[in-house]
PDB file of N, CA and C in Angstrom:
ATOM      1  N   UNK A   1      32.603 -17.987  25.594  1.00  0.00           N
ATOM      2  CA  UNK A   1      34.014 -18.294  25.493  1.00  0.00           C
ATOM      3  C   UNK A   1      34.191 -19.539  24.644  1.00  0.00           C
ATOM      4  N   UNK A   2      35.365 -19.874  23.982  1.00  0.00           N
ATOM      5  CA  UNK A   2      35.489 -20.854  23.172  1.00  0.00           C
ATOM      6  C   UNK A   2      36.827 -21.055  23.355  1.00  0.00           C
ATOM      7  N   UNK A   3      37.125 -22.492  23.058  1.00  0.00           N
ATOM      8  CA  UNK A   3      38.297 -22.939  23.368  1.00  0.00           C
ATOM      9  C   UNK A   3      39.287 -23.578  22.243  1.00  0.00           C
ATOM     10  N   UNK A   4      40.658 -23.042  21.782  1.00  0.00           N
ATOM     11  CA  UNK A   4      41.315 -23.364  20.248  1.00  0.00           C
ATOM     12  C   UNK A   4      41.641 -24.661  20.804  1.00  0.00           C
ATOM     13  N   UNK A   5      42.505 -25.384  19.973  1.00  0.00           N
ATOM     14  CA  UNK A   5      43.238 -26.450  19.975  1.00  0.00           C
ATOM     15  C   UNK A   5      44.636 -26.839  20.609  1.00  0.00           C
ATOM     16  N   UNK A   6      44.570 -25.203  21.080  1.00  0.00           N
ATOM     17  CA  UNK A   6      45.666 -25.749  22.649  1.00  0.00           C
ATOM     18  C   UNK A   6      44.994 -25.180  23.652  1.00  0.00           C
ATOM     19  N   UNK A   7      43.727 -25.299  23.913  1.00  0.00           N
ATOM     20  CA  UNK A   7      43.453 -25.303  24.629  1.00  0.00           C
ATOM     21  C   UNK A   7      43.195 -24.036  25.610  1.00  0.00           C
ATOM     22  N   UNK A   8      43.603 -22.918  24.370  1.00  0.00           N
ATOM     23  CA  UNK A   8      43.108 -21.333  25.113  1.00  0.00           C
ATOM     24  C   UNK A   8      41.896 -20.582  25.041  1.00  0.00           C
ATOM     25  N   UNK A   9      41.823 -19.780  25.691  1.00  0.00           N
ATOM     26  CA  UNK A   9      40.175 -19.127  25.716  1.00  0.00           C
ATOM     27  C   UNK A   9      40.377 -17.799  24.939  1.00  0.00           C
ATOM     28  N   UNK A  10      39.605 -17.946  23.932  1.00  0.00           N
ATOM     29  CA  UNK A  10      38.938 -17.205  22.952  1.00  0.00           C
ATOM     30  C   UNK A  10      37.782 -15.951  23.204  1.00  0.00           C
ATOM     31  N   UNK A  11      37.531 -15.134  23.830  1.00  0.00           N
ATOM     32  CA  UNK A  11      36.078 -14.606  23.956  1.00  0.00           C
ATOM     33  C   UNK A  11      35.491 -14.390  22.531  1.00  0.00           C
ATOM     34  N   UNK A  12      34.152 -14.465  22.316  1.00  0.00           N
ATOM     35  CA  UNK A  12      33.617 -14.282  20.625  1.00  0.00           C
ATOM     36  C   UNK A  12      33.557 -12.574  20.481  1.00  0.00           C
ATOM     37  N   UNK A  13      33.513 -12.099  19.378  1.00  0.00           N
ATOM     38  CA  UNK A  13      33.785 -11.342  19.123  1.00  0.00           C
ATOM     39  C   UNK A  13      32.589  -9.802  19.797  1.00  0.00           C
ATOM     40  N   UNK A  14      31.427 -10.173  19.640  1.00  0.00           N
ATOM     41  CA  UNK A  14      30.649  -9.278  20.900  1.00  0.00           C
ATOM     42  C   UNK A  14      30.196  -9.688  22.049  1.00  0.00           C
ATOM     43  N   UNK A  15      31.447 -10.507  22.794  1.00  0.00           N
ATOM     44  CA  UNK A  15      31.665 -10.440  23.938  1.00  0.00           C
ATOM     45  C   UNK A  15      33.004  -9.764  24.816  1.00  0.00           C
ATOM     46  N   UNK A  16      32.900  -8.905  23.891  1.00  0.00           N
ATOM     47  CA  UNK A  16      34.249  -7.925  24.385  1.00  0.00           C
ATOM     48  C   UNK A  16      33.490  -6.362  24.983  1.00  0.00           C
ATOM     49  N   UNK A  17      34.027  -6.360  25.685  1.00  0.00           N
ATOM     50  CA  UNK A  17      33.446  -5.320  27.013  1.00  0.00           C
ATOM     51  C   UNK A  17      32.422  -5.686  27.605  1.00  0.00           C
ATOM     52  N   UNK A  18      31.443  -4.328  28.071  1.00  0.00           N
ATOM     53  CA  UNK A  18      30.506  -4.868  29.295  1.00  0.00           C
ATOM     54  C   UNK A  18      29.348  -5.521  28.956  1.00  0.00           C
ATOM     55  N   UNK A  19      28.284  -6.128  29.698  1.00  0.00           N
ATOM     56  CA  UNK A  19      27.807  -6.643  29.309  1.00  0.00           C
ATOM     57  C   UNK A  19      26.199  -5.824  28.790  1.00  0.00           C
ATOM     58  N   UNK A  20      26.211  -4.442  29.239  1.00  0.00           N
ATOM     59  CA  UNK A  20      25.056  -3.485  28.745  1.00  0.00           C
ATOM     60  C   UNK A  20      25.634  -2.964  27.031  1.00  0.00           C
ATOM     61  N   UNK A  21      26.418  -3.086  26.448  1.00  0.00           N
ATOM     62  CA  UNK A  21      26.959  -2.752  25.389  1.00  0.00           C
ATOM     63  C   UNK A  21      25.785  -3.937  24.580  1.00  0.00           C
ATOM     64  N   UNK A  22      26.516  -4.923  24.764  1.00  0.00           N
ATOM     65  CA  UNK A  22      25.218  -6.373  24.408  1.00  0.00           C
ATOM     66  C   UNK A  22      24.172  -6.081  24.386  1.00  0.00           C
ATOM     67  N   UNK A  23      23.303  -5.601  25.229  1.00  0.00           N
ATOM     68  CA  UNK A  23      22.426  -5.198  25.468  1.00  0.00           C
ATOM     69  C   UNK A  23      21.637  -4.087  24.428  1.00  0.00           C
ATOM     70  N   UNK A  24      22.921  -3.272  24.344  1.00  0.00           N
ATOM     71  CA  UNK A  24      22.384  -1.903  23.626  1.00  0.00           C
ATOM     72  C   UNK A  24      22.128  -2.222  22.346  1.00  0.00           C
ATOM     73  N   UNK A  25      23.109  -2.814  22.153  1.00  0.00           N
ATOM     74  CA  UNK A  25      23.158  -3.196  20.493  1.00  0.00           C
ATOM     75  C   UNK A  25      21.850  -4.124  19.797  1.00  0.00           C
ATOM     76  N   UNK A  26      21.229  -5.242  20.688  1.00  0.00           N
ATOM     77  CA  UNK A  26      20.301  -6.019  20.924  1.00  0.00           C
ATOM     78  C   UNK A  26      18.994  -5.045  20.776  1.00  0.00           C
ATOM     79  N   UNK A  27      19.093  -4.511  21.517  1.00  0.00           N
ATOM     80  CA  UNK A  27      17.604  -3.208  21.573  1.00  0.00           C
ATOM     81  C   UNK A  27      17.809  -2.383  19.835  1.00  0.00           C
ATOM     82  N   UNK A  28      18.989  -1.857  19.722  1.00  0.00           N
ATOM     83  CA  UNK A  28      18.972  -0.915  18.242  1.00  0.00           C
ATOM     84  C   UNK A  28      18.610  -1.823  17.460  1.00  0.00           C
ATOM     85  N   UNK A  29      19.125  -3.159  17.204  1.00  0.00           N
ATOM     86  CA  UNK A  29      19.276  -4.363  15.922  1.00  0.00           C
ATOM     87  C   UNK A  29      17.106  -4.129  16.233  1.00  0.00           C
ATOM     88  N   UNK A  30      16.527  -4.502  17.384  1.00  0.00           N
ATOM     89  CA  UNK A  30      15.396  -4.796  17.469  1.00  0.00           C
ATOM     90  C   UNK A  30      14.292  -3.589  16.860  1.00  0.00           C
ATOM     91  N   UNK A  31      14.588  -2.105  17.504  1.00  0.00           N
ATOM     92  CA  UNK A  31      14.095  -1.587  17.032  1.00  0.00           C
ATOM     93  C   UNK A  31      14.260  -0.913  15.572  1.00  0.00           C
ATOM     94  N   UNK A  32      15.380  -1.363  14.366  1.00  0.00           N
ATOM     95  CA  UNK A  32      15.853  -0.935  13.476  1.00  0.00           C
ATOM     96  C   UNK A  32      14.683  -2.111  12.678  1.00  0.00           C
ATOM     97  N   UNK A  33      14.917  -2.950  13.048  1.00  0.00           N
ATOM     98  CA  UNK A  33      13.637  -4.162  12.502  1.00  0.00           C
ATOM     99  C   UNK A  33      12.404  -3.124  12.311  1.00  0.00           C
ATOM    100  N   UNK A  34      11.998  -3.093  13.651  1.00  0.00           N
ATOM    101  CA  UNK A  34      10.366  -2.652  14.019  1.00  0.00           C
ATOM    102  C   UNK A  34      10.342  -1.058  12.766  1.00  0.00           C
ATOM    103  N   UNK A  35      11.395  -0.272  12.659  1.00  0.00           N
ATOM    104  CA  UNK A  35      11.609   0.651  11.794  1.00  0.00           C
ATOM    105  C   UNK A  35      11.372   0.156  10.306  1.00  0.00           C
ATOM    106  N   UNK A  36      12.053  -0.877   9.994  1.00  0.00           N
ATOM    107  CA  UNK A  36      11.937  -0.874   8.491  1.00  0.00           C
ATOM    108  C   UNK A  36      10.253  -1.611   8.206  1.00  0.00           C
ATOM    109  N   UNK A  37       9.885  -2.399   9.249  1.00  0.00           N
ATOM    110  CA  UNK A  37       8.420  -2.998   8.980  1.00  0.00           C
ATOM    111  C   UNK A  37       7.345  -1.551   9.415  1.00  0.00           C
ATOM    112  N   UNK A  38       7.766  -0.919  10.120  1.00  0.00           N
ATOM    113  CA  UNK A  38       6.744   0.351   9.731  1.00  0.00           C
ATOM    114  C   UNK A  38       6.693   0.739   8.840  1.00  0.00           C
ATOM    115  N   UNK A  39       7.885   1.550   8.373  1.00  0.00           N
ATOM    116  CA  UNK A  39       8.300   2.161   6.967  1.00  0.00           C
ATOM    117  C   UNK A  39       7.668   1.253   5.603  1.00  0.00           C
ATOM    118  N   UNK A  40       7.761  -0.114   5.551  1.00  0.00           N
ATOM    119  CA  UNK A  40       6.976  -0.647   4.713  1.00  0.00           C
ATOM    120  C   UNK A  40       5.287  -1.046   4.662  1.00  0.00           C
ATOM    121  N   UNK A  41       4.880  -1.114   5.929  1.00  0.00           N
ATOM    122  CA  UNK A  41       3.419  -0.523   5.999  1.00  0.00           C
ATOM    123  C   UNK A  41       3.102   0.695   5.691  1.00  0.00           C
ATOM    124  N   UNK A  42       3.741   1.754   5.779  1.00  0.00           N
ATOM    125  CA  UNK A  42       3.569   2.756   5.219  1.00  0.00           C
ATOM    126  C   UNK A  42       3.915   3.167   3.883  1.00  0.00           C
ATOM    127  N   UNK A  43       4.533   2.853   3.605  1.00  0.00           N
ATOM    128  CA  UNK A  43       4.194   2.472   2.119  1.00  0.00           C
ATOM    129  C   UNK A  43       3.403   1.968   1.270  1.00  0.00           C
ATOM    130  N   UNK A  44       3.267   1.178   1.686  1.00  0.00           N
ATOM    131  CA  UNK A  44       1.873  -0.114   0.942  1.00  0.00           C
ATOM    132  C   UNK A  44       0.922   0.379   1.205  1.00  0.00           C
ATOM    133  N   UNK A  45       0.788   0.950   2.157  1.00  0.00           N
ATOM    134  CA  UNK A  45      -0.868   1.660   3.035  1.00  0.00           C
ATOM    135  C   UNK A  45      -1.078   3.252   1.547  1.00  0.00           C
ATOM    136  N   UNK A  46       0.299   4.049   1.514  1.00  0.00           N
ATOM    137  CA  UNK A  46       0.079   5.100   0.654  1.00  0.00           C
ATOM    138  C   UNK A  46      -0.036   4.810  -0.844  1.00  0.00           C
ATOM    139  N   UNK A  47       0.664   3.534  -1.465  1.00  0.00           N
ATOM    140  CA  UNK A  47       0.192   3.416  -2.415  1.00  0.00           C
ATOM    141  C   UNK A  47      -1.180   2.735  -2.887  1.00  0.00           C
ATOM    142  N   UNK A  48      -1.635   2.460  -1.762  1.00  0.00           N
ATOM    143  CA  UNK A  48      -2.821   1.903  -2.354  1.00  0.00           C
ATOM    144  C   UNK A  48      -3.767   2.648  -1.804  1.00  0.00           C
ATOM    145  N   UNK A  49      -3.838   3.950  -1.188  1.00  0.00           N
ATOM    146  CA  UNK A  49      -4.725   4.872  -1.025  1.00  0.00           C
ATOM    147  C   UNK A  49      -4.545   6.104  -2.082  1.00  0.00           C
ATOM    148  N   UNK A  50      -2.971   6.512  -2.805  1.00  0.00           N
ATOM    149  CA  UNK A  50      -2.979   6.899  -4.443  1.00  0.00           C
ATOM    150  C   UNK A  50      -3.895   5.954  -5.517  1.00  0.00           C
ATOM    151  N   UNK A  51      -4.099   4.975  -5.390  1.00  0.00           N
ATOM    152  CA  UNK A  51      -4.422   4.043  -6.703  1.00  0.00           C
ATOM    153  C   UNK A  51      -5.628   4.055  -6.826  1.00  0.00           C
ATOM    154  N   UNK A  52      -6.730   3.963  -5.373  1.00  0.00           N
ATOM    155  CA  UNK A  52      -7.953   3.923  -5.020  1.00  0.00           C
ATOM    156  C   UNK A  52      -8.323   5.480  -4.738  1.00  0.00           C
ATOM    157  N   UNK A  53      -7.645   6.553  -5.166  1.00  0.00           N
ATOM    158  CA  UNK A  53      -7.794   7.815  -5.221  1.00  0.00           C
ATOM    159  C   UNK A  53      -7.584   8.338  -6.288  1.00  0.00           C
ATOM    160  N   UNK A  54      -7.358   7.632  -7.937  1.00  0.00           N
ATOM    161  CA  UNK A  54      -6.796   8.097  -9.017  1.00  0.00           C
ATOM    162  C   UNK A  54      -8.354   8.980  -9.460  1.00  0.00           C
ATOM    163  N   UNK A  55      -8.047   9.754 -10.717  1.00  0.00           N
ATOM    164  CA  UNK A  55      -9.467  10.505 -11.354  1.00  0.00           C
ATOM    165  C   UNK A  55     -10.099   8.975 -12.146  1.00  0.00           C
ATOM    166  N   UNK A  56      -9.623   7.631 -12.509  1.00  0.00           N
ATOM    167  CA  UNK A  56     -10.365   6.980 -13.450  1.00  0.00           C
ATOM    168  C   UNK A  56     -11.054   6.249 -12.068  1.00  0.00           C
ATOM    169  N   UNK A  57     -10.670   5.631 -11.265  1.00  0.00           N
ATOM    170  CA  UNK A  57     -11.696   5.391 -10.351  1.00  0.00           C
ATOM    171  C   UNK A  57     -12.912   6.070  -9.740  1.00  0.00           C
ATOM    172  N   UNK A  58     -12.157   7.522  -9.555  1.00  0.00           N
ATOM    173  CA  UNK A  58     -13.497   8.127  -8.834  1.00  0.00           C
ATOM    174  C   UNK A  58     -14.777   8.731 -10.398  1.00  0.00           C
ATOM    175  N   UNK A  59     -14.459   8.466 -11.719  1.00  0.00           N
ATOM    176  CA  UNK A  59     -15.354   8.354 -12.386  1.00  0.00           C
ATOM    177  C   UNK A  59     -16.260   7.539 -12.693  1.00  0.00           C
ATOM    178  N   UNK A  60     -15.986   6.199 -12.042  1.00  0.00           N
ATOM    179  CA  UNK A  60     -16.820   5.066 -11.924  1.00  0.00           C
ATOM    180  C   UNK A  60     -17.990   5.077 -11.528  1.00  0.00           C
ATOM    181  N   UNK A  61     -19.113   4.619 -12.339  1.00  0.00           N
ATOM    182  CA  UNK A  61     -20.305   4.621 -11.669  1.00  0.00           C
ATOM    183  C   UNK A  61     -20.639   4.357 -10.340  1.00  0.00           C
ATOM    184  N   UNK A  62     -21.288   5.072  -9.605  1.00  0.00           N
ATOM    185  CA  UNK A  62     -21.438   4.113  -8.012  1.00  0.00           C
ATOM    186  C   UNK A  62     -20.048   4.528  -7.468  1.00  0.00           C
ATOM    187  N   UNK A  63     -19.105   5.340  -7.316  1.00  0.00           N
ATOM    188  CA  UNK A  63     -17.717   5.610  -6.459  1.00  0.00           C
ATOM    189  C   UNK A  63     -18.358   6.378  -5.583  1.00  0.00           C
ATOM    190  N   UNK A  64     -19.069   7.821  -5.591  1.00  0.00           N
ATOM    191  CA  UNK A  64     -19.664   8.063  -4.752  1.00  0.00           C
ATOM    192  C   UNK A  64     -19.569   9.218  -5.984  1.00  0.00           C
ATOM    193  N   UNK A  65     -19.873   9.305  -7.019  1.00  0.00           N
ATOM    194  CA  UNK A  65     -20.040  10.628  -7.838  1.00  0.00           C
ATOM    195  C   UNK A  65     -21.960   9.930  -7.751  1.00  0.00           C
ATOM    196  N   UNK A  66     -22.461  11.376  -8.370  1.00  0.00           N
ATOM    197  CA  UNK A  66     -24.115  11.371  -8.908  1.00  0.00           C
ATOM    198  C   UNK A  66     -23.561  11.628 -10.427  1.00  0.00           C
ATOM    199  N   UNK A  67     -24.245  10.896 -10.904  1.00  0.00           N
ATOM    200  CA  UNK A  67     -24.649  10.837 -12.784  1.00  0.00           C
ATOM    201  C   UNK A  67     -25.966  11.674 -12.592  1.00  0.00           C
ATOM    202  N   UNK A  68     -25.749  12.507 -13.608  1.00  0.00           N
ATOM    203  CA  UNK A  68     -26.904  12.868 -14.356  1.00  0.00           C
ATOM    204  C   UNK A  68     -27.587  12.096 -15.428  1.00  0.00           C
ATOM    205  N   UNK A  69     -28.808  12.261 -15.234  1.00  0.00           N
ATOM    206  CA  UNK A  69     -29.596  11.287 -16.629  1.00  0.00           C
ATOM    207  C   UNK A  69     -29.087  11.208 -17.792  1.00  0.00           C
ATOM    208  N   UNK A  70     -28.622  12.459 -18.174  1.00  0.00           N
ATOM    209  CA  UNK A  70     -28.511  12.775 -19.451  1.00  0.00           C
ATOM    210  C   UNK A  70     -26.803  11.822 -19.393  1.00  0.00           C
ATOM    211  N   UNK A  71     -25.621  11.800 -18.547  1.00  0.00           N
ATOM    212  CA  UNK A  71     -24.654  11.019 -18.387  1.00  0.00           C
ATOM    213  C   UNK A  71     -25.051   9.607 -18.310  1.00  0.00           C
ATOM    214  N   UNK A  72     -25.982   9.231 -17.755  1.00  0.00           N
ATOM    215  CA  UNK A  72     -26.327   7.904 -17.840  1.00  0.00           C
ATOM    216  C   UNK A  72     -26.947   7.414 -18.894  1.00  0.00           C
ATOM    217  N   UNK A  73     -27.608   8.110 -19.733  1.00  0.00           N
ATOM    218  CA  UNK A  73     -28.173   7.720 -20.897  1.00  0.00           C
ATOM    219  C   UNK A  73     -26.857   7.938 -21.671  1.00  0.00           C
ATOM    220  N   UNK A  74     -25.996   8.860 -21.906  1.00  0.00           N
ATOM    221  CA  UNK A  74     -24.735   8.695 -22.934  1.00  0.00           C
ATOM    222  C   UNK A  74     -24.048   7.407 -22.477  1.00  0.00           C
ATOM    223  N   UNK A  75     -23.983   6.791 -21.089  1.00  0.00           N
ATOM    224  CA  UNK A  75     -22.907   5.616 -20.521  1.00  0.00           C
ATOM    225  C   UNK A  75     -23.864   4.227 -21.148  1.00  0.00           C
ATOM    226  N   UNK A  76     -25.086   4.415 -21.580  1.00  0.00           N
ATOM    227  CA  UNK A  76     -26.289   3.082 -21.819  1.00  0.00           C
ATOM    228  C   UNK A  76     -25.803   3.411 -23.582  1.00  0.00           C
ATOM    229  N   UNK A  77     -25.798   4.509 -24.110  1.00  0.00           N
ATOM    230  CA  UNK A  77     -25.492   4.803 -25.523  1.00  0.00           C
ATOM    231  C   UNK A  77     -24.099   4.035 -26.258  1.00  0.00           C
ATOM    232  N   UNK A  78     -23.223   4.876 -25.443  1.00  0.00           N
ATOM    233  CA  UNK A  78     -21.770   4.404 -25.818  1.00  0.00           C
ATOM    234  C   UNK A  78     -21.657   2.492 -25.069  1.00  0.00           C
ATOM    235  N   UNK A  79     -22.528   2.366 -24.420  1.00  0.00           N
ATOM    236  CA  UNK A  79     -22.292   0.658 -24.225  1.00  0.00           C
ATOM    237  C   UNK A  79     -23.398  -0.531 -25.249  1.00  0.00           C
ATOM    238  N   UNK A  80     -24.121   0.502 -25.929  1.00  0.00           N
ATOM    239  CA  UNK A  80     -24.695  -0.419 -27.186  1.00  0.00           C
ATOM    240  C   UNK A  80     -26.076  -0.802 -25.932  1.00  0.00           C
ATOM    241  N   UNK A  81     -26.606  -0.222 -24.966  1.00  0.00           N
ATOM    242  CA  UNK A  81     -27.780  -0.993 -24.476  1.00  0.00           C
ATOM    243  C   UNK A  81     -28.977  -0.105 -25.227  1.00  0.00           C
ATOM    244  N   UNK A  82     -28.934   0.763 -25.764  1.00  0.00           N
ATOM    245  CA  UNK A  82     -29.845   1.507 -26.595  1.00  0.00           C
ATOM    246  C   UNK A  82     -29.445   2.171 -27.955  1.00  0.00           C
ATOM    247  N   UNK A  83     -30.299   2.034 -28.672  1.00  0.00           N
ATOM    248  CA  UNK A  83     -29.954   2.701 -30.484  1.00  0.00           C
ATOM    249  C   UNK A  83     -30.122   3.935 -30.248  1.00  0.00           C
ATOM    250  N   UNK A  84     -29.208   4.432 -31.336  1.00  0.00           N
ATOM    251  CA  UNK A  84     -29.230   5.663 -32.070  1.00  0.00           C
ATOM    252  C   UNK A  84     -31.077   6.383 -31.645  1.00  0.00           C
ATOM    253  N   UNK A  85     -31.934   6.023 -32.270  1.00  0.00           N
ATOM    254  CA  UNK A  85     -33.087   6.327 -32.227  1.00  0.00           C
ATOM    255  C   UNK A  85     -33.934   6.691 -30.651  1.00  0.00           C
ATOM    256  N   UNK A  86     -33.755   5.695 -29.951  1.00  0.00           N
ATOM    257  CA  UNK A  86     -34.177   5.662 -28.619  1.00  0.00           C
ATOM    258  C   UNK A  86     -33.259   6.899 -27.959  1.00  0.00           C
ATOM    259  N   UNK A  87     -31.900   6.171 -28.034  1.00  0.00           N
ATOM    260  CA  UNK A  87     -31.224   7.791 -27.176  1.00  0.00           C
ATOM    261  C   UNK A  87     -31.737   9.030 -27.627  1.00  0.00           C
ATOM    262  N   UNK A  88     -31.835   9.235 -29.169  1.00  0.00           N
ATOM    263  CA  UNK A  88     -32.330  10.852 -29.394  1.00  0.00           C
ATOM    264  C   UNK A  88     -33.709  11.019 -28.799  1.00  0.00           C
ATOM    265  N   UNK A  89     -34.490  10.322 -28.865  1.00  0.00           N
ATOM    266  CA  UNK A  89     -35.758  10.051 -28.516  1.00  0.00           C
ATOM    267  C   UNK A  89     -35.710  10.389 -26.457  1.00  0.00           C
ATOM    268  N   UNK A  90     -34.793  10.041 -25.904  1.00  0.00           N
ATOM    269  CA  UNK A  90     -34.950  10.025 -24.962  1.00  0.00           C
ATOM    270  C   UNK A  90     -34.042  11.249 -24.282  1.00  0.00           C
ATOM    271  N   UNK A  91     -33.238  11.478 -25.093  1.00  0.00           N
ATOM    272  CA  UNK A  91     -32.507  12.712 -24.752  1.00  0.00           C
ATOM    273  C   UNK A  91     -33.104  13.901 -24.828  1.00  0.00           C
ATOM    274  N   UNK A  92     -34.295  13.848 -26.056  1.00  0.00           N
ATOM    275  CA  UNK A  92     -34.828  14.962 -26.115  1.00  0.00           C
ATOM    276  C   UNK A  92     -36.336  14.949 -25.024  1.00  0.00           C
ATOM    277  N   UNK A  93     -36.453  13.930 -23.937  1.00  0.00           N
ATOM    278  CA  UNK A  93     -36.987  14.068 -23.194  1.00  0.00           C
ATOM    279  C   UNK A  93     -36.922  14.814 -21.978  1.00  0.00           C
ATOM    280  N   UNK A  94     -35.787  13.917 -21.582  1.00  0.00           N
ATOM    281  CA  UNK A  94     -35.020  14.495 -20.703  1.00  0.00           C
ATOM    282  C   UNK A  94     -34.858  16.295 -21.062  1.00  0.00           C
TER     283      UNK A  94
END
C-alpha cells in the first residue's frame, strides 16, 4: 500500500485481487526464465555439435577416419615433406 499526499491509500498495481494470483504470476515469470535459458543451451549445445560434425573436420587426420598409405603419402606430397622423386619412388612401392 502507498500513501498520496492527502494522505490516501493507493494499493500498487499487482496488488489488486487475491493473493494466489501473485503467486501465479511469480511461478510463470520464473519458469518462462528457466524456458528461455534452456532453449539457449540448446542451441549452443546444437550448433556446436553441427560445426564439430561438418565433412572438413571429419577429414582431418586423426578425427577418427583411417588414411591409407597411399593418402598419406599424397598429404606428405602436397605438404612439400617429400619430392617429386621420392613420392613416385614410394608410391610405386606401395
Amino acid at each position: 500500500m502507498m500513501r498520496d499526499w492527502n494522505n490516501q491509500i493507493h494499493h500498487a498495481p499487482w496488488d489488486q485481487g487475491t493473493s494466489w494470483e501473485g503467486w501465479l504470476m511469480f511461478a510463470l515469470m520464473i519458469l518462462f526464465i528457466i524456458a528461455v535459458v534452456v532453449a539457449i543451451v540448446y542451441v549452443v549445445r546444437l550448433l556446436k555439435q553441427t560445426s564439430t560434425a561438418s565433412p572438413a573436420a571429419q577429414a582431418k587426420p586423426g578425427a577418427g577416419t583411417i588414411e591409407s598409405p597411399q593418402d598419406i603419402l599424397k598429404r606428405r606430397y602436397a605438404a612439400g615433406e617429400v619430392d617429386r622423386e621420392e613420392y613416385l619412388q614410394k608410391l610405386a612401392d606401395l
